[in-house]
Structures are given as C-alpha cells and as structure tokens.
N, C-alpha and C. Protein backbone atom coordinates (compact mmCIF):
# COMPACT_ATOMS: atom_id res chain seq x y z
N UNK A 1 18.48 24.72 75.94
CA UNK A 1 18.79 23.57 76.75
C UNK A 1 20.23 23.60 77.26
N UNK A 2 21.06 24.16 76.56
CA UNK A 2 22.69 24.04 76.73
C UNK A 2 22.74 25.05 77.89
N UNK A 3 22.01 26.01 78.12
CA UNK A 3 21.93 27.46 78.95
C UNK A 3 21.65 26.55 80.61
N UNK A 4 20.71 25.69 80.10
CA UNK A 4 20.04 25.33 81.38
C UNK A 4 20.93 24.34 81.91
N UNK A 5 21.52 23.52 80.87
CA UNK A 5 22.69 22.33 81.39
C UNK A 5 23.45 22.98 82.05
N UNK A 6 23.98 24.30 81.64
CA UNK A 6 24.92 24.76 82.46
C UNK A 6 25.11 25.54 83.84
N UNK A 7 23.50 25.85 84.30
CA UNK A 7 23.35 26.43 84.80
C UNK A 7 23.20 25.30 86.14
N UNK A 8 22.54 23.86 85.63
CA UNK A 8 22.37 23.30 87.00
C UNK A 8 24.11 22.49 86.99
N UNK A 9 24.90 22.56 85.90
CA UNK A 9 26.07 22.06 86.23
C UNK A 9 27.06 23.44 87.00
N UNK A 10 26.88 24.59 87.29
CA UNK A 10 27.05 25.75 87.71
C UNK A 10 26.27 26.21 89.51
N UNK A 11 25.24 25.39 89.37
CA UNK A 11 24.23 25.09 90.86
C UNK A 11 25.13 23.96 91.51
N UNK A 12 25.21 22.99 90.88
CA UNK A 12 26.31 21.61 91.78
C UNK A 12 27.52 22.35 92.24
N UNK A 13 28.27 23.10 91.41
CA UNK A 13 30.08 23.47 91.86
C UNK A 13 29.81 24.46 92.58
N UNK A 14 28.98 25.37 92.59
CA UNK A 14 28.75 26.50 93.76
C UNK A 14 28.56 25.42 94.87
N UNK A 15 27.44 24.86 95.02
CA UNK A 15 26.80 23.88 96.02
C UNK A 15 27.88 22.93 97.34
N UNK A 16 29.21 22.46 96.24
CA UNK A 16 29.70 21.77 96.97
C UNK A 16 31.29 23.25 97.17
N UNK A 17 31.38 23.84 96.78
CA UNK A 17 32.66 25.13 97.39
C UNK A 17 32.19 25.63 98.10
N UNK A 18 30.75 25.99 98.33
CA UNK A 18 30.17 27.22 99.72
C UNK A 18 29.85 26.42 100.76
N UNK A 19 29.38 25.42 100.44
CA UNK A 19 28.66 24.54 101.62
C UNK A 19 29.26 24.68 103.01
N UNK A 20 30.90 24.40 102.89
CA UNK A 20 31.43 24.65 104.06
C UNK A 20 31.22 26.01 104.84
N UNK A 21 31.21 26.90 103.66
CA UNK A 21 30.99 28.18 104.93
C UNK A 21 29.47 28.78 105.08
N UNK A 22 28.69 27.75 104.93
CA UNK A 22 27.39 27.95 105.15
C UNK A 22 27.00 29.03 104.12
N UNK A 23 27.08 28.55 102.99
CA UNK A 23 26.85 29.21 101.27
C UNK A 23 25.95 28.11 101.06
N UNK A 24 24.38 28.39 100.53
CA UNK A 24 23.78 26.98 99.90
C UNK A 24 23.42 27.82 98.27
N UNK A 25 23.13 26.68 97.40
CA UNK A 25 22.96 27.26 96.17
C UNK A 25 21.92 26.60 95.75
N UNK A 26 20.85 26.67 95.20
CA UNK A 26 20.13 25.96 94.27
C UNK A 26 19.42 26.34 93.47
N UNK A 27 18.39 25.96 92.60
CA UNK A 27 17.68 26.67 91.18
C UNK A 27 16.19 26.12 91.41
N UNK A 28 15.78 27.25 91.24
CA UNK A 28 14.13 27.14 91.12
C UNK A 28 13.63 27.31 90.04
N UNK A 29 13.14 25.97 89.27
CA UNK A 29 12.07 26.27 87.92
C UNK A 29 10.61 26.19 88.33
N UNK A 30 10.28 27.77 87.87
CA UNK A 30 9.07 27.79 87.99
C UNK A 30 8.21 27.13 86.73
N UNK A 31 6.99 26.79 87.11
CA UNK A 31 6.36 26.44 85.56
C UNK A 31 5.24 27.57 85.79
N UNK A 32 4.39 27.52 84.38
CA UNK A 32 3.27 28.32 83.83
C UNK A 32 2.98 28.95 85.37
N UNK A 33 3.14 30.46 85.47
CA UNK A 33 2.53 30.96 86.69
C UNK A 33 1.49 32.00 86.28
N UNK A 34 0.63 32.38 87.48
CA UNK A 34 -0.86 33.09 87.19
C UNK A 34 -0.47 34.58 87.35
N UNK A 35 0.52 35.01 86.48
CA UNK A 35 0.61 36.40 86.15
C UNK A 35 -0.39 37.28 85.54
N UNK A 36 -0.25 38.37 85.89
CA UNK A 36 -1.43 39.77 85.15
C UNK A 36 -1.08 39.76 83.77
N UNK A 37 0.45 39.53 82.94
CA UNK A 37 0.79 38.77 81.90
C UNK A 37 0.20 37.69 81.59
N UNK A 38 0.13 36.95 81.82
CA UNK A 38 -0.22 35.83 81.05
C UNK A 38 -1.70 35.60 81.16
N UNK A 39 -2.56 36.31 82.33
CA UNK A 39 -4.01 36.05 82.40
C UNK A 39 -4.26 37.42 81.09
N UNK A 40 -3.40 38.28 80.83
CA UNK A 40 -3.87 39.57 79.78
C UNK A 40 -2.98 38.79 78.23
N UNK A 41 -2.03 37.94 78.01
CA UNK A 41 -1.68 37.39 76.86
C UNK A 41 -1.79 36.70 76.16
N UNK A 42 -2.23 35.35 76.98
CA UNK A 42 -2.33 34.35 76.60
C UNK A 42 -3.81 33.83 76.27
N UNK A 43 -4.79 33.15 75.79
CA UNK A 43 -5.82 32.44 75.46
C UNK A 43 -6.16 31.85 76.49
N UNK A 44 -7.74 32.17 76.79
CA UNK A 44 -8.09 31.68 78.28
C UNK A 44 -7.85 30.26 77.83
N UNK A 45 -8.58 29.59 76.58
CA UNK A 45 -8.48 28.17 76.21
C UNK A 45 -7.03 27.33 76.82
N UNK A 46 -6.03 28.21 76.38
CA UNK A 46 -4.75 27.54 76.85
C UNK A 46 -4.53 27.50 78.07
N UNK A 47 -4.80 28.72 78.86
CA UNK A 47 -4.69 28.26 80.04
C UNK A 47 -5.53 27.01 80.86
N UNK A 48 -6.56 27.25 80.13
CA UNK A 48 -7.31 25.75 80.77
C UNK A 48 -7.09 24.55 80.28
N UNK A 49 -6.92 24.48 79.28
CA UNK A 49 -6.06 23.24 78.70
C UNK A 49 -4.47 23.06 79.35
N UNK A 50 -3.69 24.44 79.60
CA UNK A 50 -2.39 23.62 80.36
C UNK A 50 -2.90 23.30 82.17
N UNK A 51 -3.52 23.98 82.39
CA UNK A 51 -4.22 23.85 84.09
C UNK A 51 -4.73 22.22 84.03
N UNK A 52 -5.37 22.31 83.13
CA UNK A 52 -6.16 20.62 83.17
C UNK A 52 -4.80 20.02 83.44
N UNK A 53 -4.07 19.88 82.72
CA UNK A 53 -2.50 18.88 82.55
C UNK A 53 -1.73 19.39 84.13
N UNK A 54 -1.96 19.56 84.85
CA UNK A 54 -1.35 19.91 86.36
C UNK A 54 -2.17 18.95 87.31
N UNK A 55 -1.71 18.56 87.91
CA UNK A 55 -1.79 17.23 89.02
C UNK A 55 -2.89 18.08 90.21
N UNK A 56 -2.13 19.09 90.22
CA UNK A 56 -2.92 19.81 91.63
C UNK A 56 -3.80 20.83 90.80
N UNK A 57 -4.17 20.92 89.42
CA UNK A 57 -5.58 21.29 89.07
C UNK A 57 -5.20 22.81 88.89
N UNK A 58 -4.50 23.37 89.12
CA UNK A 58 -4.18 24.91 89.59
C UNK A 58 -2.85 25.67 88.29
N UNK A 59 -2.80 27.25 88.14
CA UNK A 59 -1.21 27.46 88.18
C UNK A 59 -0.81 27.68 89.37
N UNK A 60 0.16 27.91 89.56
CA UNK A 60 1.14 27.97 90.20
C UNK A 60 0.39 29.99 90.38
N UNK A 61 0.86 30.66 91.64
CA UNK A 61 0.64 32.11 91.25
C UNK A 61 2.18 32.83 91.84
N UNK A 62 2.33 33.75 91.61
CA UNK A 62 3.85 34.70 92.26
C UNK A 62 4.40 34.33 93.73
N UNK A 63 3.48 34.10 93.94
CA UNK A 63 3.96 34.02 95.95
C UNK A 63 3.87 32.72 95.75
N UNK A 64 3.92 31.52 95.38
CA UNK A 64 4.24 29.88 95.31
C UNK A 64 5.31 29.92 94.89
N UNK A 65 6.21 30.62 94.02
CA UNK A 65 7.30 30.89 93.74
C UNK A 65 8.19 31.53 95.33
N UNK A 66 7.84 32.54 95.24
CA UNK A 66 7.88 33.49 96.18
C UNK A 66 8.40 32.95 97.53
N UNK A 67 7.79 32.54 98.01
CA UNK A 67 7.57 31.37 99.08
C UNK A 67 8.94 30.59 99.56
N UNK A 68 8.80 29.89 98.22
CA UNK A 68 9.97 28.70 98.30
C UNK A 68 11.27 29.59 98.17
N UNK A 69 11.62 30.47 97.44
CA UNK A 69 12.57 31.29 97.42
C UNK A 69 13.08 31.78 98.92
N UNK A 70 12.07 32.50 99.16
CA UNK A 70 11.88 32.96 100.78
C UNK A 70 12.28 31.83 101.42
N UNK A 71 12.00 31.33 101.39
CA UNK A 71 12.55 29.98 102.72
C UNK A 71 14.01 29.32 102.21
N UNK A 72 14.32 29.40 100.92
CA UNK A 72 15.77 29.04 100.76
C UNK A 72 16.98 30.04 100.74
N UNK A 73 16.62 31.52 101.27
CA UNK A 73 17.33 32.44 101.62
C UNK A 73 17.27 32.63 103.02
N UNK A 74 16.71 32.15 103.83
CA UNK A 74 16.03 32.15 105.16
C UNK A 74 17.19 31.44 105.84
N UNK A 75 17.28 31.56 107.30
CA UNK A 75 17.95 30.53 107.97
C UNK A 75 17.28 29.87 108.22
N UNK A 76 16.20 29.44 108.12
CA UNK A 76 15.54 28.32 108.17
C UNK A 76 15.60 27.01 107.26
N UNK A 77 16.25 27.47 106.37
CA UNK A 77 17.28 26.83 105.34
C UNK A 77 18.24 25.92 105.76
N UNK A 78 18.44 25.08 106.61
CA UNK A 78 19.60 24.79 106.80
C UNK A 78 20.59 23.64 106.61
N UNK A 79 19.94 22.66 105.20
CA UNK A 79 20.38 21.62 104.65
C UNK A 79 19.70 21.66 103.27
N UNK A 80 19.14 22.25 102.48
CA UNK A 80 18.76 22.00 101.34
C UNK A 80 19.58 22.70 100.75
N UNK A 81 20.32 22.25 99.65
CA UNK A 81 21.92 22.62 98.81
C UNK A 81 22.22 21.83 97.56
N UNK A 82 22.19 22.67 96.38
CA UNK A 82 22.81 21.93 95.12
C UNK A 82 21.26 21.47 94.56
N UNK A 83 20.09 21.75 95.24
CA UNK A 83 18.91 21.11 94.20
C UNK A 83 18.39 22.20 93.55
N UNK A 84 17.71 21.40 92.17
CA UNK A 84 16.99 21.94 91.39
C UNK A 84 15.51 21.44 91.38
N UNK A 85 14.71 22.92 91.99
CA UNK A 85 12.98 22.46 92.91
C UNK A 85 11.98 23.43 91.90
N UNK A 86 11.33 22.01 90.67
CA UNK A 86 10.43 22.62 90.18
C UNK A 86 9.33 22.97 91.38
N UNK A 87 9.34 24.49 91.00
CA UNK A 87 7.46 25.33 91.26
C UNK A 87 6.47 24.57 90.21
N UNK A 88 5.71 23.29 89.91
CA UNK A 88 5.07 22.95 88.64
C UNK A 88 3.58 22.54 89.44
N UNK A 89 3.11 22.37 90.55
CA UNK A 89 2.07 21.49 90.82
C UNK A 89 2.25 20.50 90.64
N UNK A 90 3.14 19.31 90.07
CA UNK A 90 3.21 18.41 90.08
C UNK A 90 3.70 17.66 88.53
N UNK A 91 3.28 18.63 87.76
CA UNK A 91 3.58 18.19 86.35
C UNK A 91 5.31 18.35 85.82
C-alpha cells in the first residue's frame, strides 16, 4: 500500500511540472485481466466467482488495458493529466 501511495503521490508532482511543456502523467490500475496466465493458474471456480463480482459481467482482457494506454500516449491525449484510471469493469 505504501508503494502505491507513493506512486500516485509521484503521478500528481510529475503531472503538475510537465504539464506546461506538454508532459502528461498518469497511472493505470488494471484489475483481474484474461491472461493465458491466469486462464492456465488460477481455478476456473475463481474466476467465475471474481467475474460474477464485475458490473460489466466480464474480465477485463490485454488490449482493454492496451487501449487506454494507447490513447494516453497518443496525441489524441490532450487534457487527461495526473489521473489514476482503474481498467476494473466497474468494480
């Protein structure tokens, strides 16, 4: 937890020093994603028991991650700065 405090208190001070020169910073937590890992590690039971507990019914898979990353390295980017954007479906 102390790793992660510091990391989004480390996302804010980048966020507001780059901003001016068109530097954006932010942190993406992914949750439970549909890796070849975790569909080969984990207990199908669990996965359907944590899937049930997701709003949008689903995991999350590599490219939903992927995605959002991609578009916040993008110039298409061009005001989202300093946030921290769970990948979760909703949970």
């Amino acid at each position: 937890m102390t790793t992660k405090a510091g990391l989004h208190g480390f996302n804010g001070a980048l966020a507001v020093e780059l901003a001016s020169e068109g530097i954006f910073s932010n942190v993406v937590l992914p949750g439970l994603t549909l890796t070849e890992r975790n569909l080969r590690d984990l207990p199908a039971e669990m996965l359907q028991n944590f899937t049930s507990s997701i709003p949008a019914k689903r995991l999350g898979t590599p490219d939903c991650v992927a995605s959002l990353i991609t578009f916040l390295g993008s110039t298409a980017n061009t005001f989202v700065n300093g946030e921290i954007i769970r990948v979760t479906g909703g949970k």
